[in-house]
Protein backbone atom coordinates (compact mmCIF):
# COMPACT_ATOMS: atom_id res chain seq x y z
CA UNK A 1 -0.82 -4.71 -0.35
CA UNK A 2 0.39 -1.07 -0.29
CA UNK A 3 -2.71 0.14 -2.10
CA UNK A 4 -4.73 -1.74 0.45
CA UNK A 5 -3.35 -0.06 2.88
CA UNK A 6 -3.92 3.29 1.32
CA UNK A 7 -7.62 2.56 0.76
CA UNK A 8 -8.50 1.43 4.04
CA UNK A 9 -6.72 4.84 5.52
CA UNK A 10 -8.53 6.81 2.97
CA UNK A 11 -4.95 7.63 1.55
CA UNK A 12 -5.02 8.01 -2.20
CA UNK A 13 -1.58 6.75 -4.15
CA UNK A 14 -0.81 8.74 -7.09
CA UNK A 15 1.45 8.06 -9.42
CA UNK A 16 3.41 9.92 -11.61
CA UNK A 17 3.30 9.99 -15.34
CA UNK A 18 6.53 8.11 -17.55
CA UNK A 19 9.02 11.01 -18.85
CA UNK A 20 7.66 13.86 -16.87
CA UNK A 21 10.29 15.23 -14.28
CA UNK A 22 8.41 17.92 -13.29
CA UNK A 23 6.06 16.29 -11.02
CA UNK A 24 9.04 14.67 -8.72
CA UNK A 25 10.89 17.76 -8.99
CA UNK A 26 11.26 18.00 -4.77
CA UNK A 27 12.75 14.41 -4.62
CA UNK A 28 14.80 14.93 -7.91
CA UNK A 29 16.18 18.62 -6.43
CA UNK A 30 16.93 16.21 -2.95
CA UNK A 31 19.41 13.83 -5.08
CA UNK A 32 21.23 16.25 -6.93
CA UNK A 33 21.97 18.15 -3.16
CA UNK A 34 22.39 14.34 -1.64
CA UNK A 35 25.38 14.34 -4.79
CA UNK A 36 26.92 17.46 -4.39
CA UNK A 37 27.24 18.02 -0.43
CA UNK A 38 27.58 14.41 0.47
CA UNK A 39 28.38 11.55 -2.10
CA UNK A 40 30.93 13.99 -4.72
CA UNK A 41 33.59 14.67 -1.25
CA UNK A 42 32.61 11.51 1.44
CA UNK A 43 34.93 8.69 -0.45
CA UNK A 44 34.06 5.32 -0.41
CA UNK A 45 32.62 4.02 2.19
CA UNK A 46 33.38 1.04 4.67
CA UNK A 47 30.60 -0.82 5.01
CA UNK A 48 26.89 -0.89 4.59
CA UNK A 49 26.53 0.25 8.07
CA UNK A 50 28.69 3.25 7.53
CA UNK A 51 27.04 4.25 4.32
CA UNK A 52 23.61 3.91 5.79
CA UNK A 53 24.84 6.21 9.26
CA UNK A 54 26.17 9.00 7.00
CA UNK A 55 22.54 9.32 4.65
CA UNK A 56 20.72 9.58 7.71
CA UNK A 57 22.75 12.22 9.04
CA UNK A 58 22.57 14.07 6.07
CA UNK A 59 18.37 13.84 5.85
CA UNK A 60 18.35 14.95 9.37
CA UNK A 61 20.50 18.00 8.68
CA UNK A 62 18.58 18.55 5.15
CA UNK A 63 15.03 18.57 6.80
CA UNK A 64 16.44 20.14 10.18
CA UNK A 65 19.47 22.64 10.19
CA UNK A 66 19.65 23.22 6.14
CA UNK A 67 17.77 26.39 4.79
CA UNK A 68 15.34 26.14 1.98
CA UNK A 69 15.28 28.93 -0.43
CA UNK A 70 11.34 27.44 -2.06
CA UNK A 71 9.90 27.59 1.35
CA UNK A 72 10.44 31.09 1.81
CA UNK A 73 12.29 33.58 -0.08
CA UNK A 74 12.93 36.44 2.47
CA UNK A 75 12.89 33.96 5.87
CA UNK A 76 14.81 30.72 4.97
CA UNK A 77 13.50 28.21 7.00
CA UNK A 78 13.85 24.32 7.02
CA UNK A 79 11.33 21.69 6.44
CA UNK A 80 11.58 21.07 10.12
CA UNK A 81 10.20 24.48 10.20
CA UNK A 82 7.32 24.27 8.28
CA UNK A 83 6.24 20.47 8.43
CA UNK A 84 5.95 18.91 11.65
CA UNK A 85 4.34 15.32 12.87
CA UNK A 86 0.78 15.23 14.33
CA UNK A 87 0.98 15.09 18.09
CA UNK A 88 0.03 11.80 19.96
CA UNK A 89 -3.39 12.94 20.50
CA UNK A 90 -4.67 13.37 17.50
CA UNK A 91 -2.88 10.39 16.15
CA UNK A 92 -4.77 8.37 18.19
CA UNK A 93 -8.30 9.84 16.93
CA UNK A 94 -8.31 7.49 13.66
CA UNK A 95 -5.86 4.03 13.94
CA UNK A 96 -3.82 2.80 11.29
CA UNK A 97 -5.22 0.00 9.65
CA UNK A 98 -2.81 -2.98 9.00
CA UNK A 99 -3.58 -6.27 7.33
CA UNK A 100 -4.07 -9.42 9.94
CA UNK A 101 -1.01 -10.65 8.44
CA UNK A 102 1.70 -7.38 9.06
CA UNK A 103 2.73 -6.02 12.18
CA UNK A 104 2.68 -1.85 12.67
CA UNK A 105 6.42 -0.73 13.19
CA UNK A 106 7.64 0.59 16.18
CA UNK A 107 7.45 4.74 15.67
CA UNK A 108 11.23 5.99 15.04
CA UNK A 109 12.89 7.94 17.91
CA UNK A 110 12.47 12.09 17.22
CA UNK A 111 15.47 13.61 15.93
CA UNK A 112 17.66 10.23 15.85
CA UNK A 113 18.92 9.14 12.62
CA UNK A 114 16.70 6.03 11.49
CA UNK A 115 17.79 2.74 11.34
CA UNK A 116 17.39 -0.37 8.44
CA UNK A 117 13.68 -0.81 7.77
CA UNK A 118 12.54 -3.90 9.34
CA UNK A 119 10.84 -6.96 7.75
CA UNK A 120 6.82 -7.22 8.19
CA UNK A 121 6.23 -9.67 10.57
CA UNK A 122 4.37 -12.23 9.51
CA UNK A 123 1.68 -13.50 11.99
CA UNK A 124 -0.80 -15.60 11.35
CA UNK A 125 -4.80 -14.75 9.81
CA UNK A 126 -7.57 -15.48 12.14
CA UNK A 127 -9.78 -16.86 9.16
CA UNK A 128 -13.58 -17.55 10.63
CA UNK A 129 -13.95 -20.45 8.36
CA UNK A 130 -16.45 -18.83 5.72
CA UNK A 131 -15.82 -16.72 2.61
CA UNK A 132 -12.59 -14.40 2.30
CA UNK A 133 -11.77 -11.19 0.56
CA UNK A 134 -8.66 -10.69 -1.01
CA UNK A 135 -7.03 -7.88 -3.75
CA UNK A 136 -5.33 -8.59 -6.87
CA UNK A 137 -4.10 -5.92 -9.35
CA UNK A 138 -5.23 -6.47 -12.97
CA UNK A 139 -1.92 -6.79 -15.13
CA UNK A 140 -1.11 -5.12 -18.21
CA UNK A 141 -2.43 -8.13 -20.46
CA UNK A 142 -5.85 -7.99 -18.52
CA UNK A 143 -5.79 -11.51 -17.44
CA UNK A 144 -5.85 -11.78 -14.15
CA UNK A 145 -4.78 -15.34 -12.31
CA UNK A 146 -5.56 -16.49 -8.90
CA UNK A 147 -5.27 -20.13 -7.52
CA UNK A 148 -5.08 -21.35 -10.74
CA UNK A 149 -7.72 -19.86 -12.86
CA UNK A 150 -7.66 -17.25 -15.15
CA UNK A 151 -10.17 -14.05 -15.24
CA UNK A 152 -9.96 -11.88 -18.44
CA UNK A 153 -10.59 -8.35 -17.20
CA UNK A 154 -9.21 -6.55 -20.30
CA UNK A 155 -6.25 -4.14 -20.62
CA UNK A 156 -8.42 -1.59 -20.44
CA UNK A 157 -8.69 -2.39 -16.51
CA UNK A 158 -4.69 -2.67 -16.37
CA UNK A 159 -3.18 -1.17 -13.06
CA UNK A 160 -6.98 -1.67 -11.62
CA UNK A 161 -7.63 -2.83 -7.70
CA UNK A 162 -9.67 -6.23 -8.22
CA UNK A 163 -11.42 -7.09 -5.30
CA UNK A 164 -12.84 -10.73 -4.77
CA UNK A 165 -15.21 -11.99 -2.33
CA UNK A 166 -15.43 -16.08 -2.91
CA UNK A 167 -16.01 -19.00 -1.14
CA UNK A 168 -16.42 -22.61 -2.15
CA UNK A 169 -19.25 -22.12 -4.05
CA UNK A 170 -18.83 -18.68 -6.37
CA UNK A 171 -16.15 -16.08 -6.79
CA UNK A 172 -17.15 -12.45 -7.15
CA UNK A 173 -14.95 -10.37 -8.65
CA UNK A 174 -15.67 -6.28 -7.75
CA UNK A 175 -13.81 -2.74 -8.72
CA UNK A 176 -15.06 0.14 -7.09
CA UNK A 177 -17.22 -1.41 -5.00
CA UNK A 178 -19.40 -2.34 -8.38
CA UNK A 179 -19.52 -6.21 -9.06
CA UNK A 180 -17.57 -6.72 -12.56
CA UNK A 181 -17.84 -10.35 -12.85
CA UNK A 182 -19.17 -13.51 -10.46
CA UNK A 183 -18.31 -17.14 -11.78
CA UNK A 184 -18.27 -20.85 -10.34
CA UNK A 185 -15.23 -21.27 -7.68
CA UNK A 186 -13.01 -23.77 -8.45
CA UNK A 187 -11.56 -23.19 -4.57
CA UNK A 188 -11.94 -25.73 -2.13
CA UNK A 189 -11.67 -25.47 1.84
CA UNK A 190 -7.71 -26.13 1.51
CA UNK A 191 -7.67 -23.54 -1.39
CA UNK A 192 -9.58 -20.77 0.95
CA UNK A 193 -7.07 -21.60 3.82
CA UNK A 194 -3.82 -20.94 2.04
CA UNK A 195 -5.24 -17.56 0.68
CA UNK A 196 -6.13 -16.65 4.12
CA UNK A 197 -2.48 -17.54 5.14
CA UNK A 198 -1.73 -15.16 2.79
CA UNK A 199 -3.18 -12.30 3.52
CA UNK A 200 -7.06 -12.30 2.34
CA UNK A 201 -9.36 -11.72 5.40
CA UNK A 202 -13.04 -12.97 6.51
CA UNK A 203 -15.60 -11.71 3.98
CA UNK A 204 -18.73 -9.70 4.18
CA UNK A 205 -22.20 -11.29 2.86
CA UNK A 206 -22.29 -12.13 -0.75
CA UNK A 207 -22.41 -8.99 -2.75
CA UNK A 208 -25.36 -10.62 -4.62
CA UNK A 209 -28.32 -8.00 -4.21
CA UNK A 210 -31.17 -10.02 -1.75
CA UNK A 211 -33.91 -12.50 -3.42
CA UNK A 212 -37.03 -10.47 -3.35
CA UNK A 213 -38.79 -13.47 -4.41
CA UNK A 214 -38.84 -17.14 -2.20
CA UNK A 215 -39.61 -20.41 -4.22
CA UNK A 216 -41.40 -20.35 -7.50
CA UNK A 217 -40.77 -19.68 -10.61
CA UNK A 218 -39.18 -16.48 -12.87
CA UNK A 219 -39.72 -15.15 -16.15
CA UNK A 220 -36.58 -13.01 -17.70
């Protein structure tokens, strides 16, 4: 879902690399200041509630009030200083997209220490009644299940966005926008309803290329 939500907002996730430090060095730096001028001399704390007050005070004073020696060397400044949000106006120039099934959180109050994150609402698909498109990431092993059926993709597609158009009738299976595989569904009306429940959403047409031909017969 979060890499849906990427795509459609032209976001691209990266992801670092196993044993190498060096590329989450900024969050990594964060924790060991997060230790030393908070956690090392605060004490236990209370309650949940307390615990969660106190790190949001300290992220407000480490982005606002606390000087950053990386940012600039002769000036220090804070991150508040060099980063700030995009003004309402331009926000509004390109929505976020949301799946049918999640609500958009409230935006946080500027310069107030953030609450809990709340639960996605769940509301409920508006599903047309056709076919549905829905992602699945290909597992390590390759073999991909959905509804009950398996599609072997290969390792070599592990940690690969699987997109599939299908309807009661055939299941397409694309990656890239290139169509990898299209078999016989084994989905019925029921089977099509749940999954929109879930979070898959009304389909384009079939991503089969048009007939050039009507009637008659082929030779391949």
């Amino acid at each position: 879902m979060f890499d849906k939500i990427c795509r459609k907002n032209a976001i691209t996730h990266r992801l670092t690399q196993p044993t190498s430090p060096t590329t989450t060095g900024k969050i990594e730096r964060f924790h060991l200041t997060f230790r030393r001028d908070l956690l090392d001399d605060c004490g236990p704390f209370e309650s949940v509630e307390a615990a969660q007050a106190a790190i949001d005070g300290f992220v407000v004073q480490y982005n606002t009030d606390r000087p950053h020696q990386a940012l600039d060397d002769r000036t220090p400044i804070s991150p508040a200083d060099r980063f700030s949000p995009a003004p309402d106006e331009q926000r509004e120039l390109l929505k976020l997209w949301t799946p049918p099934t999640l609500a958009p959180a409230p935006p946080a109050a500027a310069h107030e220490p953030a609450g809990p994150v709340p639960e996605p609402v769940l509301t409920t698909a508006s599903w047309a009644g056709g076919p549905i498109g829905f992602d699945r990431v290909v597992p390590p092993s390759g073999n991909l299940q959905v509804a009950g059926r398996q599609f072997w993709l290969g390792p070599v597609r592990a940690g690969m966005v699987v997109r599939f158009w299908t309807d009661v009738d055939l299941i397409h299976l694309l990656i890239a926008g290139a169509r990898v595989k299209a078999v016989r569904s084994h989905l019925t009306i029921n089977d099509l309803a749940r999954l929109a429940a879930e979070g898959a959403v009304n389909a384009g047409p079939s991503p089969l290329p048009p007939a050039e031909r009507k009637g008659g017969a082929v030779e391949i």
